[in-house]
PDB file of N, CA and C in Angstrom:
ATOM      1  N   UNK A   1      40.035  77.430-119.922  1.00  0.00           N
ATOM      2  CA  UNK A   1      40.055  77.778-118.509  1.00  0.00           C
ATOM      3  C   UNK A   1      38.815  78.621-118.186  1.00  0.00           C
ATOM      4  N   UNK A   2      38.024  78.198-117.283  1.00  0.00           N
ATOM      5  CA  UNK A   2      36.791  78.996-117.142  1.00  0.00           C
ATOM      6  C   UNK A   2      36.700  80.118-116.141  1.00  0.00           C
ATOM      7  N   UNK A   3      36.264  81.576-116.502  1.00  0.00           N
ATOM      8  CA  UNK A   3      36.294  82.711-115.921  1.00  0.00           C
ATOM      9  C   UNK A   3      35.446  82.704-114.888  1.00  0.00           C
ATOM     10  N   UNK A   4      35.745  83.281-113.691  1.00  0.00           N
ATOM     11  CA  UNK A   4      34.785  84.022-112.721  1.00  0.00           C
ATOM     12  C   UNK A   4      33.917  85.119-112.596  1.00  0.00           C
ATOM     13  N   UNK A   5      33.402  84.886-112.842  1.00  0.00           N
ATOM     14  CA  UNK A   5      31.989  86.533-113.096  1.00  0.00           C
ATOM     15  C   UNK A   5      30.598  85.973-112.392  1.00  0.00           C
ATOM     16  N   UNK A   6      30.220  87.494-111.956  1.00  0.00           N
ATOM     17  CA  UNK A   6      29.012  87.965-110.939  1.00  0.00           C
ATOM     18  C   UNK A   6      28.085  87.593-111.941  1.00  0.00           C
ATOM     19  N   UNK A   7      26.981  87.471-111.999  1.00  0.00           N
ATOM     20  CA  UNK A   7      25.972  87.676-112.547  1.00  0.00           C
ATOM     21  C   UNK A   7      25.243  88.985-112.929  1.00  0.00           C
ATOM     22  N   UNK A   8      24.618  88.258-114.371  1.00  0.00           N
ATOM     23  CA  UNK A   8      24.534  90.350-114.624  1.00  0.00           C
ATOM     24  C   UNK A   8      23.132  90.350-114.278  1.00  0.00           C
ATOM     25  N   UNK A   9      22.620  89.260-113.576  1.00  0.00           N
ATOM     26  CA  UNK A   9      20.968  89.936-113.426  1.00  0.00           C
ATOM     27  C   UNK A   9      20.714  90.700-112.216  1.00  0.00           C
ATOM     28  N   UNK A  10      20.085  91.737-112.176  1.00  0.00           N
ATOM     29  CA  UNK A  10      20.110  92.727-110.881  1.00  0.00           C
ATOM     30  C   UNK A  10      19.227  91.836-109.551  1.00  0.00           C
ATOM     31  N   UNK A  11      19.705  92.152-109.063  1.00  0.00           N
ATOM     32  CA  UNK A  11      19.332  91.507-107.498  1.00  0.00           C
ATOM     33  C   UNK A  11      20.151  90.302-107.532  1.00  0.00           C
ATOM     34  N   UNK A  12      20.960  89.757-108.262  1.00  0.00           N
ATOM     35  CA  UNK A  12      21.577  88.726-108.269  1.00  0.00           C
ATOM     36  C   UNK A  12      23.245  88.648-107.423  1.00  0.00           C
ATOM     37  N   UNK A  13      23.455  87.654-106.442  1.00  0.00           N
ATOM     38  CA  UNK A  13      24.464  88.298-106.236  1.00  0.00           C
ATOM     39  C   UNK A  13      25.244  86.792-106.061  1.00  0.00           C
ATOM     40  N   UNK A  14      25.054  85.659-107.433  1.00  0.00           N
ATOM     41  CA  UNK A  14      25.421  84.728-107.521  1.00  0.00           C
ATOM     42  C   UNK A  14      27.142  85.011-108.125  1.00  0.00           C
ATOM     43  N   UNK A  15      27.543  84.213-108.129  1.00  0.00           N
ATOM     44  CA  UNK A  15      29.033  84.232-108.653  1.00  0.00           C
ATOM     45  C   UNK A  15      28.946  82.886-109.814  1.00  0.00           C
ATOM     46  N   UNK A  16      29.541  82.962-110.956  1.00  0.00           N
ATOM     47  CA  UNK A  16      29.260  81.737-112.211  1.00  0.00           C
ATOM     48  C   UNK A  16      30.637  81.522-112.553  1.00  0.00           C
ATOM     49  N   UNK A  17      31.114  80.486-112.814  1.00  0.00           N
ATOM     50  CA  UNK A  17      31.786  79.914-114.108  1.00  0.00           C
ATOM     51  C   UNK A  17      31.855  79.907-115.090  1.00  0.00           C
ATOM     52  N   UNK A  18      32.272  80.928-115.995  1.00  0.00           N
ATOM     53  CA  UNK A  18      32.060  80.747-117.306  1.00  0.00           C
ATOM     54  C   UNK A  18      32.894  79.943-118.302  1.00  0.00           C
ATOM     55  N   UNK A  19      32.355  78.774-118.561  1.00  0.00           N
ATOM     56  CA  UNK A  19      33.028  78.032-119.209  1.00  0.00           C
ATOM     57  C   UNK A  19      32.973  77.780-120.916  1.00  0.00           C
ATOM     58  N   UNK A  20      31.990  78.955-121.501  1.00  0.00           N
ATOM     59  CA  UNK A  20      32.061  79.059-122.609  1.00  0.00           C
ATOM     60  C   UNK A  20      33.041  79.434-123.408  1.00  0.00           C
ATOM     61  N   UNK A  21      33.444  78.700-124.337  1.00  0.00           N
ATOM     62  CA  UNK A  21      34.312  79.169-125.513  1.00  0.00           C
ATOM     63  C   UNK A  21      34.470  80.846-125.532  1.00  0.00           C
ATOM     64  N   UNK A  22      33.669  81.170-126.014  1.00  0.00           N
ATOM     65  CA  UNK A  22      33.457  82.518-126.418  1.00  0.00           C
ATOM     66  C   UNK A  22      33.191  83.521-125.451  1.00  0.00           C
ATOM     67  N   UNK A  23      33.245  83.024-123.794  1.00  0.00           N
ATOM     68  CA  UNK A  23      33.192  83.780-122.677  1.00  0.00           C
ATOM     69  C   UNK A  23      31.940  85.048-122.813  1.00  0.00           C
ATOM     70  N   UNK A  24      30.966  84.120-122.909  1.00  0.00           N
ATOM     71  CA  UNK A  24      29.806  85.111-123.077  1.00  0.00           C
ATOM     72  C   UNK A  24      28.950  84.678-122.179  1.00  0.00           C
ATOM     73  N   UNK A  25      28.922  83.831-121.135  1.00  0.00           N
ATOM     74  CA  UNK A  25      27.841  83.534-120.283  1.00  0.00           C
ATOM     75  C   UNK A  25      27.730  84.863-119.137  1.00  0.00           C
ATOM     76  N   UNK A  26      26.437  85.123-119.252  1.00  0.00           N
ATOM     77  CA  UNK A  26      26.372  86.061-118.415  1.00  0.00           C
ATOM     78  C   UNK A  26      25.031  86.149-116.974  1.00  0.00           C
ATOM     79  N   UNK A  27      24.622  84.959-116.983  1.00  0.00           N
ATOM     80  CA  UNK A  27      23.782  84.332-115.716  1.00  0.00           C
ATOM     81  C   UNK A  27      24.093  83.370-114.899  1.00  0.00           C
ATOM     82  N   UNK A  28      23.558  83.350-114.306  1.00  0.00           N
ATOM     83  CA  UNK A  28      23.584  82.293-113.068  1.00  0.00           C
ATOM     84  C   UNK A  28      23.099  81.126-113.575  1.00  0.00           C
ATOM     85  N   UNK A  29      22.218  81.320-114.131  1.00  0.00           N
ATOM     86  CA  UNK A  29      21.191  80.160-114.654  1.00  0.00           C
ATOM     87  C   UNK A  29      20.190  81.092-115.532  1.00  0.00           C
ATOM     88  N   UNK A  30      20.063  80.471-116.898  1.00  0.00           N
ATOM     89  CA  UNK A  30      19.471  80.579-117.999  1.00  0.00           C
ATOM     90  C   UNK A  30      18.141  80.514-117.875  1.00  0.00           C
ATOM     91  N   UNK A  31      17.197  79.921-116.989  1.00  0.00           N
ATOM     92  CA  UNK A  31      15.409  80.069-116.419  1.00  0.00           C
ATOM     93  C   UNK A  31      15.649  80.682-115.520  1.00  0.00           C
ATOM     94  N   UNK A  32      16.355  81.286-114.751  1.00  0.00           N
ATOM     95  CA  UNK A  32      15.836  82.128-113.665  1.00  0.00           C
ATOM     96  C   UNK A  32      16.870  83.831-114.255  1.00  0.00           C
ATOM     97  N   UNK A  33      17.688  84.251-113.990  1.00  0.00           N
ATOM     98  CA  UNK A  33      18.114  85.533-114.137  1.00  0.00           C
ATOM     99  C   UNK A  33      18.725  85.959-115.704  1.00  0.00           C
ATOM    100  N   UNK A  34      18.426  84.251-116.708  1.00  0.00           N
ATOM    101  CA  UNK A  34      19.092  85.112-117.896  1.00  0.00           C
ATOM    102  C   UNK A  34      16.984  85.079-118.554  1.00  0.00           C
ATOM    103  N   UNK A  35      16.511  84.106-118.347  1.00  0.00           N
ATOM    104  CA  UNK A  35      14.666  84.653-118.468  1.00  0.00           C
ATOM    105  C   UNK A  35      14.550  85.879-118.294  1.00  0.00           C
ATOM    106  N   UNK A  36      14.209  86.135-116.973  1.00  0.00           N
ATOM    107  CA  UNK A  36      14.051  87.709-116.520  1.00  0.00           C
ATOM    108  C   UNK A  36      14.325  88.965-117.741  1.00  0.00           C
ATOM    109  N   UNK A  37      15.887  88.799-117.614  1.00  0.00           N
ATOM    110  CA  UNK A  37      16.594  89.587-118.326  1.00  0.00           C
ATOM    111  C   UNK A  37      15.882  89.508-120.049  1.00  0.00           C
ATOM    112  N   UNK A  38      15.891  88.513-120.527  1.00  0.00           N
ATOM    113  CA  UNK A  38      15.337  88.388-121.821  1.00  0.00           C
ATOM    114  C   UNK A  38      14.050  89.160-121.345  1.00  0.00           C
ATOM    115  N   UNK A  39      13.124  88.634-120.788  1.00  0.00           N
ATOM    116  CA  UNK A  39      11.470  88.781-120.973  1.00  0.00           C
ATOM    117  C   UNK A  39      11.465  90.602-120.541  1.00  0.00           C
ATOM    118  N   UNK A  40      12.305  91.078-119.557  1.00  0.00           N
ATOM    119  CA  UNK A  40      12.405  92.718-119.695  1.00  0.00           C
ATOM    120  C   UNK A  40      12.585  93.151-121.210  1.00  0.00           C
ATOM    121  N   UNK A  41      13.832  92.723-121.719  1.00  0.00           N
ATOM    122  CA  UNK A  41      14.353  93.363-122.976  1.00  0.00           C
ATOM    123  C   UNK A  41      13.149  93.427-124.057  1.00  0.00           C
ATOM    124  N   UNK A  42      12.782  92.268-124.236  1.00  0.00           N
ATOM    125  CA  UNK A  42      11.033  91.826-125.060  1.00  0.00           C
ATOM    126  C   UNK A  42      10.338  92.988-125.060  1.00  0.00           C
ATOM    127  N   UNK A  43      10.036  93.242-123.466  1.00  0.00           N
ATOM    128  CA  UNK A  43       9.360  93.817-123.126  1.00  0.00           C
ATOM    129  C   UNK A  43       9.243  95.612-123.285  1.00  0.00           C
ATOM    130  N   UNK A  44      10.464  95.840-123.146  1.00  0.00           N
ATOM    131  CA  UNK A  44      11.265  97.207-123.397  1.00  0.00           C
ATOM    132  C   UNK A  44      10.596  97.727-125.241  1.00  0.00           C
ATOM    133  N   UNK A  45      11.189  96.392-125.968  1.00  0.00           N
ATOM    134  CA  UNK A  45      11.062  96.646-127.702  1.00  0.00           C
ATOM    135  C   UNK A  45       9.514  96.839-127.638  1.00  0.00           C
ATOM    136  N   UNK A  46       8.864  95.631-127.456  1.00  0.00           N
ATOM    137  CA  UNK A  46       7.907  95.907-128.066  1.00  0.00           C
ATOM    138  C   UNK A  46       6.905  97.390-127.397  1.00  0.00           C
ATOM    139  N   UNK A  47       6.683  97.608-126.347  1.00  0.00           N
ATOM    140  CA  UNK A  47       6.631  98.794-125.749  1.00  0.00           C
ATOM    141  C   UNK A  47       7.328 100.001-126.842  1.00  0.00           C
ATOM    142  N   UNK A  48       8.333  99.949-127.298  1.00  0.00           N
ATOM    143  CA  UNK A  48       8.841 100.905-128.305  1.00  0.00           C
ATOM    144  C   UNK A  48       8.477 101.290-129.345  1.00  0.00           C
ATOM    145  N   UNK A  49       7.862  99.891-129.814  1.00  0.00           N
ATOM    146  CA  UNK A  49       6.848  99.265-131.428  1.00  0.00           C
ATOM    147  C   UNK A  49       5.645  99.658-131.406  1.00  0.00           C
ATOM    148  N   UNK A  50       5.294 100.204-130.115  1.00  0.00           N
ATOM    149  CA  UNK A  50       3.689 100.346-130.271  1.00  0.00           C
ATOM    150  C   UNK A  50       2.845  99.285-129.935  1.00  0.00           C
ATOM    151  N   UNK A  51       3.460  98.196-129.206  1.00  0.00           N
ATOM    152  CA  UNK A  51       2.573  97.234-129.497  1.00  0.00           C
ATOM    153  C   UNK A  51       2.262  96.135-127.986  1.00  0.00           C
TER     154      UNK A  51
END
């Protein structure tokens, strides 16, 4: 049975289906607000690394 959840990317104010097994989807769409989200986090580490 697939869950209803907001999207966790900020400015996002899509509503998703989560129809994963493991109820871990957490974007709207995977190239636009779960990208973002990755390419910040990237961005965060390596900034941390020195690099």
């Amino acid at each position: 049975m697939p869950r209803v959840r907001r999207c966790a990317g900020p400015g996002s104010g899509w509503i998703l289906l989560d129809g994963a097994r493991n109820g871990a989807r957490r974007w709207c769409g995977s190239g636009d607000c779960g990208n973002r989200d990755r390419d910040r986090c990237h961005h965060a580490r390596t900034r941390r690394a020195g690099g």
